[in-house]
N, C-alpha and C. Protein backbone atom coordinates (compact mmCIF):
# COMPACT_ATOMS: atom_id res chain seq x y z
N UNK A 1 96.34 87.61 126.52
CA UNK A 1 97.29 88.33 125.67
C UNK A 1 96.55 89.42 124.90
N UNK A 2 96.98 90.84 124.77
CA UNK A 2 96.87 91.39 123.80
C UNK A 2 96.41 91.38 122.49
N UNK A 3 96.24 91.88 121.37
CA UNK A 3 95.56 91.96 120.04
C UNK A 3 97.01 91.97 119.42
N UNK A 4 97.72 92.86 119.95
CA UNK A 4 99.12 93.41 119.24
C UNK A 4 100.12 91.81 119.90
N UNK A 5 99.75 91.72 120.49
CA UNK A 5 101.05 90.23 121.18
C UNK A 5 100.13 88.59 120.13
N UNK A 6 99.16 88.95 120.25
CA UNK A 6 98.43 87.85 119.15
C UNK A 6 99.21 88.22 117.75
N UNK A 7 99.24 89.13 117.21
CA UNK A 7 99.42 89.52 115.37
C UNK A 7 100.98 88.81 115.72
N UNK A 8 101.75 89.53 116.73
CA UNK A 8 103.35 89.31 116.72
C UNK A 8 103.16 87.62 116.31
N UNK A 9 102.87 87.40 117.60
CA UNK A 9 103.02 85.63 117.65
C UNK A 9 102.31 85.31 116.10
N UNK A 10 101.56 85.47 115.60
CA UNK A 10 100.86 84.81 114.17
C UNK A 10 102.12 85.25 113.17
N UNK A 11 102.66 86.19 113.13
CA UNK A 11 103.70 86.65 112.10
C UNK A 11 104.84 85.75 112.72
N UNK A 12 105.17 85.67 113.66
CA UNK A 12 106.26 84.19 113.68
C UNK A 12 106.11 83.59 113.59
N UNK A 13 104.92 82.73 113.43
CA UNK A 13 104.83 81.40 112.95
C UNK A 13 104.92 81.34 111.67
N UNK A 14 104.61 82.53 110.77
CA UNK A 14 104.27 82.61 109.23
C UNK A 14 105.93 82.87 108.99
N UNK A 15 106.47 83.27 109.58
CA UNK A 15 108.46 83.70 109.54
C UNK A 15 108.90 82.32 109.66
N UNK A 16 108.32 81.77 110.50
CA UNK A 16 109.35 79.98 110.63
C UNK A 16 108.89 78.86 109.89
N UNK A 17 107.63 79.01 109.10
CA UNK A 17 106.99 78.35 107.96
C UNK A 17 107.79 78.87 106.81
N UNK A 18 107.66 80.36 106.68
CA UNK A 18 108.42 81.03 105.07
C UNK A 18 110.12 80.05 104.74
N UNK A 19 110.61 80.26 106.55
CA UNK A 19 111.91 80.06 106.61
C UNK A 19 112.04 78.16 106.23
N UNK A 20 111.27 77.26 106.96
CA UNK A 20 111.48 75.98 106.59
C UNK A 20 110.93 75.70 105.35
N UNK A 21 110.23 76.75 104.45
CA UNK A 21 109.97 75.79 103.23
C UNK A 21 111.00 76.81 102.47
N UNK A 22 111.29 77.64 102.83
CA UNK A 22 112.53 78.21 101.34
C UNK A 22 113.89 77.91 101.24
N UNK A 23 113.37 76.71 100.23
CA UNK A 23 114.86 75.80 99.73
C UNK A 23 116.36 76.85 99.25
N UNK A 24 116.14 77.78 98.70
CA UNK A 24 117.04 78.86 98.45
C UNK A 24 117.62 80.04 99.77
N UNK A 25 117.11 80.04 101.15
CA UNK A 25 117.59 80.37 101.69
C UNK A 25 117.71 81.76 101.73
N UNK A 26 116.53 82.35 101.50
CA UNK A 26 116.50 83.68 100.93
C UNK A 26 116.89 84.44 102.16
N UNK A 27 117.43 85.79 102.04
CA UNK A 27 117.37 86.45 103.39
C UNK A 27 116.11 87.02 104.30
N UNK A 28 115.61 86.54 105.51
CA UNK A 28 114.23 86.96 105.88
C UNK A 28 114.58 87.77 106.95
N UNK A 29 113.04 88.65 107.14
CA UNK A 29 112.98 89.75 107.78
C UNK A 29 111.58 89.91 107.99
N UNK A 30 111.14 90.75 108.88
CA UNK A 30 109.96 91.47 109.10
C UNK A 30 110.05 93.03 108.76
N UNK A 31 109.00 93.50 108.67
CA UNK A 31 108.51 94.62 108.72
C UNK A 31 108.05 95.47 110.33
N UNK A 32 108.88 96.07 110.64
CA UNK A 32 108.97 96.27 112.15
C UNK A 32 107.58 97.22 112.14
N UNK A 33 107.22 97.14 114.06
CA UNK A 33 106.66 98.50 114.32
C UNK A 33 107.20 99.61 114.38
N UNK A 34 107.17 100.18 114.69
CA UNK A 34 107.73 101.63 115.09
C UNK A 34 108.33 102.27 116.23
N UNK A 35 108.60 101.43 117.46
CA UNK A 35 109.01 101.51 118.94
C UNK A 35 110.27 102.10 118.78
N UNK A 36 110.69 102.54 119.39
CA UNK A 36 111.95 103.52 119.38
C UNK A 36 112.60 103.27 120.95
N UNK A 37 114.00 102.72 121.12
CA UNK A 37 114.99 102.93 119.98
C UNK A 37 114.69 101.80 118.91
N UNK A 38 113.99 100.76 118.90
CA UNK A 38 113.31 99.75 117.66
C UNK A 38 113.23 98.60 118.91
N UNK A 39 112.18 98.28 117.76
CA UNK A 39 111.33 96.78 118.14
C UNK A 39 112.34 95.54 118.00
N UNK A 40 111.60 94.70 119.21
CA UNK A 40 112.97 93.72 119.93
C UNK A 40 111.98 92.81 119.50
N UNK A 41 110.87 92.53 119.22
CA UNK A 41 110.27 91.03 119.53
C UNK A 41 110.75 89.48 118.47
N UNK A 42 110.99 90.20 117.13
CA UNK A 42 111.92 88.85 116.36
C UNK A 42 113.32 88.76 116.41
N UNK A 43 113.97 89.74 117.38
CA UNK A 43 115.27 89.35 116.88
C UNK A 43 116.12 88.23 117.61
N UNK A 44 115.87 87.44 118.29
CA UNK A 44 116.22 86.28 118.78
C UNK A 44 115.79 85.10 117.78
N UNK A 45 115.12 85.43 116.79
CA UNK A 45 114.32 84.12 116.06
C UNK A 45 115.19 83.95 115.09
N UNK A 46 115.41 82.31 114.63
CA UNK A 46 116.40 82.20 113.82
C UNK A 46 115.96 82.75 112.32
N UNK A 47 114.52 82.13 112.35
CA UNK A 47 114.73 82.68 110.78
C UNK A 47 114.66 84.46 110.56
N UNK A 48 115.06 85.17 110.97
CA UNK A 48 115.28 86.26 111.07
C UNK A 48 116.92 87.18 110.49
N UNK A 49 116.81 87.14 109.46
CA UNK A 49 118.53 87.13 109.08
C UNK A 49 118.82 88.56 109.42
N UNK A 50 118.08 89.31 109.21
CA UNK A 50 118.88 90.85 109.33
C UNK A 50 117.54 91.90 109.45
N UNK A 51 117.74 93.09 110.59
CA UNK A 51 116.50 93.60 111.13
C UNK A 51 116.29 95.06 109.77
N UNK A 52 115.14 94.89 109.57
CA UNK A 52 114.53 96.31 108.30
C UNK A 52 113.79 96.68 109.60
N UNK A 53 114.65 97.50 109.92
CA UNK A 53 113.60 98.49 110.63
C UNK A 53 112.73 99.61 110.47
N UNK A 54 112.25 100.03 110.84
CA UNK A 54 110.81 101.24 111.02
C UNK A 54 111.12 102.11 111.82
N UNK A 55 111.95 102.98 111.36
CA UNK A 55 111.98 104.47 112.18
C UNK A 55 110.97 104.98 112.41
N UNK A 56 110.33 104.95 111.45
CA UNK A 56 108.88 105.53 111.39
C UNK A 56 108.91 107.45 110.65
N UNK A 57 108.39 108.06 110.85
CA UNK A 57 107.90 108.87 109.67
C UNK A 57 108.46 110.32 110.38
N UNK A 58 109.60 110.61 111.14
CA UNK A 58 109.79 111.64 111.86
C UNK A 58 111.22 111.99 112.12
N UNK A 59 111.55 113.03 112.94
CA UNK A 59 112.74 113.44 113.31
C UNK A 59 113.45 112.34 114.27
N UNK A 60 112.94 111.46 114.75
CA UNK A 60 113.30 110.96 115.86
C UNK A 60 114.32 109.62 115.07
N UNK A 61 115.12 109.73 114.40
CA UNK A 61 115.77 108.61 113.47
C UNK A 61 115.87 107.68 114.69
N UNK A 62 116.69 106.41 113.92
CA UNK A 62 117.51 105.56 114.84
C UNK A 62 118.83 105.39 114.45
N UNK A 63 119.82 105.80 114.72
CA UNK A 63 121.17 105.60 114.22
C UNK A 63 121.64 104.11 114.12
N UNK A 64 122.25 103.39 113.33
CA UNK A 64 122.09 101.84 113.04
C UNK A 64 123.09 101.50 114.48
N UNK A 65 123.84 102.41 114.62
CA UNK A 65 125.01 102.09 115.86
C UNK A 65 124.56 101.77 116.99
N UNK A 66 123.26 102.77 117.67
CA UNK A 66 122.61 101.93 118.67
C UNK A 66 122.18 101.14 118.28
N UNK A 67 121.24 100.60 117.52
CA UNK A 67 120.84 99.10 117.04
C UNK A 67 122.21 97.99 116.62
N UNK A 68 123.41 98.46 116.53
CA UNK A 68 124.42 97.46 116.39
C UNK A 68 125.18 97.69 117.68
N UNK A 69 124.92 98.66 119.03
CA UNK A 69 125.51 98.14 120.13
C UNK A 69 124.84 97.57 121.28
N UNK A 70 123.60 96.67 120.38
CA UNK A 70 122.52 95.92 120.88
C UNK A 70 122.52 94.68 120.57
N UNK A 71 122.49 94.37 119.04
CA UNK A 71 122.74 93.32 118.34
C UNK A 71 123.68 93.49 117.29
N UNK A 72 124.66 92.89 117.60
CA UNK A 72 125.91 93.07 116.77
C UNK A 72 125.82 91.85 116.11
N UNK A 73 124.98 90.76 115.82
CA UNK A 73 125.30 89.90 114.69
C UNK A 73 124.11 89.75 113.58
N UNK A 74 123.20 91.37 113.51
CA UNK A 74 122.27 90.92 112.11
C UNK A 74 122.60 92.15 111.82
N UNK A 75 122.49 92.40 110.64
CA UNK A 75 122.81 93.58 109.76
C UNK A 75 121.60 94.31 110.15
N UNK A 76 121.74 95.32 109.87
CA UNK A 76 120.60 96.84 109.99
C UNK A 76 120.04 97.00 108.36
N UNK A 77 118.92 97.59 108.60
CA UNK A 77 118.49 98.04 107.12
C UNK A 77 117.10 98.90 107.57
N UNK A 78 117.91 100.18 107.30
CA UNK A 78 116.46 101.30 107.91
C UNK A 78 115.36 101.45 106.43
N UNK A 79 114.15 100.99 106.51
CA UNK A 79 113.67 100.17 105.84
C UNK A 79 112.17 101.10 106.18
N UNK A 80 111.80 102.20 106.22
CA UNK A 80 110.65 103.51 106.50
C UNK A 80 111.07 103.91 107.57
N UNK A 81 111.99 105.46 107.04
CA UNK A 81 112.57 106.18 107.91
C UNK A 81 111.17 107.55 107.33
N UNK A 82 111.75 107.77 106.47
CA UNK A 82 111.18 108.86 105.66
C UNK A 82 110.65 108.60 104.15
N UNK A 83 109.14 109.02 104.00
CA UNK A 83 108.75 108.83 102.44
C UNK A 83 109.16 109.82 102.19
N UNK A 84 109.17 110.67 101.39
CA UNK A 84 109.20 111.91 100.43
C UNK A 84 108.15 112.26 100.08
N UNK A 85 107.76 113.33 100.46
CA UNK A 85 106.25 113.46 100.91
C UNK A 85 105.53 113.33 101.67
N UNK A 86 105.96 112.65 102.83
CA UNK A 86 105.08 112.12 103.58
C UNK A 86 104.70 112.97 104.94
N UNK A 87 103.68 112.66 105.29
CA UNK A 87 103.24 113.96 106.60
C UNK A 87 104.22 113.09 107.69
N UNK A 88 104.86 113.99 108.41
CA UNK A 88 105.56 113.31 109.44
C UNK A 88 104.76 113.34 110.90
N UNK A 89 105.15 112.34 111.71
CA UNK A 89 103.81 112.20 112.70
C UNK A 89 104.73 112.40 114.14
N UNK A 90 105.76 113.06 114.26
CA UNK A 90 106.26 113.05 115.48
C UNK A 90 105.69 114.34 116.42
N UNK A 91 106.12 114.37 117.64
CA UNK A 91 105.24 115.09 118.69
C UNK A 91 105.34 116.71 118.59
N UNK A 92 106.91 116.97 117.77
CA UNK A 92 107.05 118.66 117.39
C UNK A 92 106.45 119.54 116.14
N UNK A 93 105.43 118.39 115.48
CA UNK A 93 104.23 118.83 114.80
C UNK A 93 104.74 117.79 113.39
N UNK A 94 103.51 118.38 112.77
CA UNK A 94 103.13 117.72 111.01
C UNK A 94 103.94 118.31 110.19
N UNK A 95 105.12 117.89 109.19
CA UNK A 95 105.87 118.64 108.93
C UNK A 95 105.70 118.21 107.23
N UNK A 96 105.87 118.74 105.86
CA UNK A 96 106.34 118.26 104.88
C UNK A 96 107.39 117.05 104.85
N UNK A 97 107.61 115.27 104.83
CA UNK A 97 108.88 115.13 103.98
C UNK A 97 109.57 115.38 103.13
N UNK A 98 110.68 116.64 103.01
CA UNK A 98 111.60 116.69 101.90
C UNK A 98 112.44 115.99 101.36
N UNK A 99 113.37 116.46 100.65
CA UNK A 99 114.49 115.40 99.33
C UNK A 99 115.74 115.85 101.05
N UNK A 100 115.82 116.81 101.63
CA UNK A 100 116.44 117.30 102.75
C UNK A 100 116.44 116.26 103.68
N UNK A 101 115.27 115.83 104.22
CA UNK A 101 115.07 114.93 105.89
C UNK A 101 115.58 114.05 104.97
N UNK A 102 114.60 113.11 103.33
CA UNK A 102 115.30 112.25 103.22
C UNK A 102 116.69 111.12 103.16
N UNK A 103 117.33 112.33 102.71
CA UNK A 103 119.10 112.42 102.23
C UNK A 103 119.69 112.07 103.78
N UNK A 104 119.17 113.23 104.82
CA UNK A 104 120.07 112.93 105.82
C UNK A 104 119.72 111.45 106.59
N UNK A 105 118.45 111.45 106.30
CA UNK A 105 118.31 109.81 107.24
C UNK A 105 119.00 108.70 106.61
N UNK A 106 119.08 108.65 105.37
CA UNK A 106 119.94 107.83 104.27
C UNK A 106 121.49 107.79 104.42
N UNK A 107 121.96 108.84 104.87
CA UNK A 107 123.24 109.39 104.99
C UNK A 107 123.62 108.50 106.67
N UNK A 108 122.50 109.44 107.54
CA UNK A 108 123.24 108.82 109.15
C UNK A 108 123.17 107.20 109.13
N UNK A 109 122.01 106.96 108.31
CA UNK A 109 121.67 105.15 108.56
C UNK A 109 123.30 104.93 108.43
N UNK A 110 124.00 105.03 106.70
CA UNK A 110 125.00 104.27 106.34
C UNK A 110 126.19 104.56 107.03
N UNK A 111 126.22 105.98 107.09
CA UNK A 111 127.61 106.21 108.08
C UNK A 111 128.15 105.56 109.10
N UNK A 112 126.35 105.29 110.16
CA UNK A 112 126.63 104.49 111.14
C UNK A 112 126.63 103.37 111.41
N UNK A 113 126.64 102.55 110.45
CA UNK A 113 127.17 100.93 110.35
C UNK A 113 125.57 100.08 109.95
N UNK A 114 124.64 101.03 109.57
CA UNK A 114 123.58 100.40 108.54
C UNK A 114 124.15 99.53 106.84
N UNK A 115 123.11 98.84 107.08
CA UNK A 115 123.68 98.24 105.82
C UNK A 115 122.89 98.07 104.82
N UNK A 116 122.13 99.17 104.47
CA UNK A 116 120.96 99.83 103.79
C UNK A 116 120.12 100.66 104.26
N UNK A 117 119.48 101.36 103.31
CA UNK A 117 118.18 102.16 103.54
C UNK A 117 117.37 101.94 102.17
N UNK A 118 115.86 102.29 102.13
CA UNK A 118 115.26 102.08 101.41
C UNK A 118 114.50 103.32 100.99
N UNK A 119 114.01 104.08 99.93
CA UNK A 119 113.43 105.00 99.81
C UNK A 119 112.41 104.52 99.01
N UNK A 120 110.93 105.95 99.50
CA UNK A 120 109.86 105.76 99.03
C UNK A 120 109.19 106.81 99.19
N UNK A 121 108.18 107.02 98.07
CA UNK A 121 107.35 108.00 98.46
C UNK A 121 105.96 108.07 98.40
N UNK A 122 105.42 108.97 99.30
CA UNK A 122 103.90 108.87 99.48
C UNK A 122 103.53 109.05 98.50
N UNK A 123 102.50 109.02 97.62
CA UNK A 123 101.96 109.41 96.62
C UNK A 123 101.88 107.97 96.05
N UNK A 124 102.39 107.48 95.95
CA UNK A 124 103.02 106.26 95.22
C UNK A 124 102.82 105.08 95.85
N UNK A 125 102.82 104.97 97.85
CA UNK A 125 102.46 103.23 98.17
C UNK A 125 101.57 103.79 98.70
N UNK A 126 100.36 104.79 98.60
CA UNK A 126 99.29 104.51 99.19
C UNK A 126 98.05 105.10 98.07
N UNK A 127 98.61 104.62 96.75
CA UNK A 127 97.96 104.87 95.64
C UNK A 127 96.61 105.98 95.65
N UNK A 128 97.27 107.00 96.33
CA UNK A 128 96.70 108.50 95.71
C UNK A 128 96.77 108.88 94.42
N UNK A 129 95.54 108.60 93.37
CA UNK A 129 95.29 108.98 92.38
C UNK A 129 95.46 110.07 91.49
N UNK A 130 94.54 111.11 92.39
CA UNK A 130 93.80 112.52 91.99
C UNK A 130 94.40 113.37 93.12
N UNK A 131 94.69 114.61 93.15
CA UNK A 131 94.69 115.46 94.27
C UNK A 131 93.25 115.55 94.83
N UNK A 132 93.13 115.17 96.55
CA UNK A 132 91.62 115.79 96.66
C UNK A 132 90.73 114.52 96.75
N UNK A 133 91.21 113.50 96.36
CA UNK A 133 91.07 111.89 96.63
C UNK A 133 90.75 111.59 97.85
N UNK A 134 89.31 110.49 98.14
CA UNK A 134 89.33 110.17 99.93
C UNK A 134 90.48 109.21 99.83
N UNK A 135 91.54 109.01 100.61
CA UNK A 135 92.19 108.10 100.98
C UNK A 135 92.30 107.64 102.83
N UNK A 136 92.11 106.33 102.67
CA UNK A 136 92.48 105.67 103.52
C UNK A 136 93.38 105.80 104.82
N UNK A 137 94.99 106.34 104.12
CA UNK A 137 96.17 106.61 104.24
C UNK A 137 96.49 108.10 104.56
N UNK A 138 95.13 108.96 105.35
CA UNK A 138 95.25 110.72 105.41
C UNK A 138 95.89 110.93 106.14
N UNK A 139 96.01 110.32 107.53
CA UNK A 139 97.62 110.37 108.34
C UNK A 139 98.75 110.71 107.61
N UNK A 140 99.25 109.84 106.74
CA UNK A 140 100.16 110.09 106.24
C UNK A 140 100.40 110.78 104.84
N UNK A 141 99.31 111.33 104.46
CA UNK A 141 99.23 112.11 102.86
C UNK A 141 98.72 113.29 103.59
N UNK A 142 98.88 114.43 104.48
CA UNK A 142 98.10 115.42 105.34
C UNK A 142 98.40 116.46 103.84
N UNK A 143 99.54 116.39 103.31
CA UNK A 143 99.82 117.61 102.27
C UNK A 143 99.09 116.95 100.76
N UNK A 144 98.24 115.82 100.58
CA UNK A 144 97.63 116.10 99.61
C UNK A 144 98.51 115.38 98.13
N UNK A 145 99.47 115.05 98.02
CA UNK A 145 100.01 114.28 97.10
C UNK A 145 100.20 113.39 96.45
N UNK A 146 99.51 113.15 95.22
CA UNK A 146 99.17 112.46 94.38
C UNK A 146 100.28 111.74 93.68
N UNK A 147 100.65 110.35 93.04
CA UNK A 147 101.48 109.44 92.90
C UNK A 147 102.51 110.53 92.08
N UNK A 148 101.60 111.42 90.68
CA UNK A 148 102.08 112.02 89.90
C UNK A 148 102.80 113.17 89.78
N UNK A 149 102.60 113.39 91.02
CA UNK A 149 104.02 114.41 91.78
C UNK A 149 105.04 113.61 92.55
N UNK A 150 104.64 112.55 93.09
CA UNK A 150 105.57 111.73 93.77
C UNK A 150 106.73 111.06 93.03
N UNK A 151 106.13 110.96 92.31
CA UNK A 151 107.17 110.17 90.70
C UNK A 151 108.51 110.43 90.58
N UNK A 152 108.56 111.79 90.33
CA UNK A 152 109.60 112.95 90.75
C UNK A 152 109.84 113.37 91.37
N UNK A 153 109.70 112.90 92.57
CA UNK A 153 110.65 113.75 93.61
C UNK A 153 111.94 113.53 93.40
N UNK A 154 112.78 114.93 93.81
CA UNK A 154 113.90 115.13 94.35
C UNK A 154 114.91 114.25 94.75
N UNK A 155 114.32 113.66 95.75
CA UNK A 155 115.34 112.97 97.27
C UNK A 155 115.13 111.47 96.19
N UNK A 156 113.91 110.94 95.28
CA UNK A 156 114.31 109.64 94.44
C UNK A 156 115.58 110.20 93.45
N UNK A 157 115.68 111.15 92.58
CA UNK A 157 116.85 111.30 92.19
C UNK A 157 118.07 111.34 92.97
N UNK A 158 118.12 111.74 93.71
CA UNK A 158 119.50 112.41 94.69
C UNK A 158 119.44 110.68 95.41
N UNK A 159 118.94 109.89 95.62
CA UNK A 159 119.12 108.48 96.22
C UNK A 159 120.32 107.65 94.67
N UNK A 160 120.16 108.15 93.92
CA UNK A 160 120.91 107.83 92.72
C UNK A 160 122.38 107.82 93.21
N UNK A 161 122.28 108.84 93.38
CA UNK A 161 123.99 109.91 93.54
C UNK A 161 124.40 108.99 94.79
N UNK A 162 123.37 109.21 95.97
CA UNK A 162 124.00 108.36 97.27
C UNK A 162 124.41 107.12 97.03
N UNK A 163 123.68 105.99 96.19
CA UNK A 163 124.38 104.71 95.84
C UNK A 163 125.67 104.63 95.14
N UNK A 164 126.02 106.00 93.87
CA UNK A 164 126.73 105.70 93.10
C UNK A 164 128.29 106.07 93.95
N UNK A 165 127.68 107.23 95.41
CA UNK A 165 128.88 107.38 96.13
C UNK A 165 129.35 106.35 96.57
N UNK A 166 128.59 105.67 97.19
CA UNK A 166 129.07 104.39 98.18
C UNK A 166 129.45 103.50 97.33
N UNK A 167 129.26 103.17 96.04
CA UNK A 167 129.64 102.14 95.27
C UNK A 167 131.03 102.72 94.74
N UNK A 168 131.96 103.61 94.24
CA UNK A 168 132.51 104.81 94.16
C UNK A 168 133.63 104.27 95.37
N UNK A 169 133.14 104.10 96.73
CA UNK A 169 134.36 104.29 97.95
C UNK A 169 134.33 102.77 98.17
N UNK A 170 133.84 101.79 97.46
CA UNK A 170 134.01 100.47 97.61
C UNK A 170 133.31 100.11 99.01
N UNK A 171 132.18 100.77 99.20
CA UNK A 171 131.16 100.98 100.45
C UNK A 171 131.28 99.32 101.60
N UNK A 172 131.55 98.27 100.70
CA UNK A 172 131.45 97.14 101.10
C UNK A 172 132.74 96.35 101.36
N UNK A 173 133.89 97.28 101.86
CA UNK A 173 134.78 97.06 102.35
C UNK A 173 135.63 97.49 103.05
N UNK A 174 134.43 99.25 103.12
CA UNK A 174 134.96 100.14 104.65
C UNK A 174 134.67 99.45 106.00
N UNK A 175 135.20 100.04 107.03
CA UNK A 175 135.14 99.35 108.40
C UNK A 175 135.07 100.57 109.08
């Protein structure tokens, strides 16, 4: 087997341990790879309640609709589509993440029968300090952005407005 088919298999066993000792029944999930149209390897597993997927950092979204005319009985939750800020790594080059890419990946997730998205921004989970900082994480910080510009971004305000819409149209009882 593989290095990558070893980690999978070790993270399900740690998913069906989490799942038999949590007396509360919490909702579980993984943290997907990045395979496009998305990664298949937990979703047959019971303790697996609903897929957070990993678009990953580019133009290439996943609309939740193909992932719900695949598996139509776990909820979607696009879960790192886009940081804000973040260098995007798809094949039509390195691009800025804006408050722009963000909004719309947030937007197509819910329209299309997602049942969340999550926002975040670089600067901030890969604890860039200083501008000009060695980091770890240069793949994905290529523009240099430090937590203290990240703080404020844009697309975290305007994620405000998007919840207060959907809460607003009674989001959880459209069809």
């Amino acid at each position: 087997a593989s290095k990558r088919d070893f980690y999978i298999d070790q993270w399900k066993i740690i998913g069906e341990f989490i799942h038999h000792i949590d007396g509360y029944h919490h909702p579980l999930t993984a943290h997907y790879t990045n395979e496009r149209p998305f990664a298949t390897y937990y979703q047959e597993e019971e303790w697996m309640d609903f897929t957070l997927n990993q678009a990953g950092h580019g133009d290439y979204i996943i609309k939740a609709s193909d992932y719900l005319n695949y598996k139509k009985d776990k909820p979607f939750v696009e879960g790192e589509a886009f940081y804000e800020y973040c260098s995007t790594l798809e094949e039509n080059g390195t691009r800025l993440c804006d408050e722009d890419m963000v909004r719309r990946v947030a937007y197509i997730t819910i329209q299309s029968g997602g049942c969340g998205y999550t926002y975040g921004a670089q600067g901030i989970w890969d604890c860039v300090w200083e501008k000009g900082m060695e980091n770890k994480m240069s793949l994905f910080n290529r523009f240099d952005i430090p937590w203290y510009i990240a703080i404020d971004g844009n697309a975290g305000k305007q994620m405000a407005y998007f919840k207060q819409f959907y809460l607003d149209q009674h989001f959880e009882e459209l069809y």
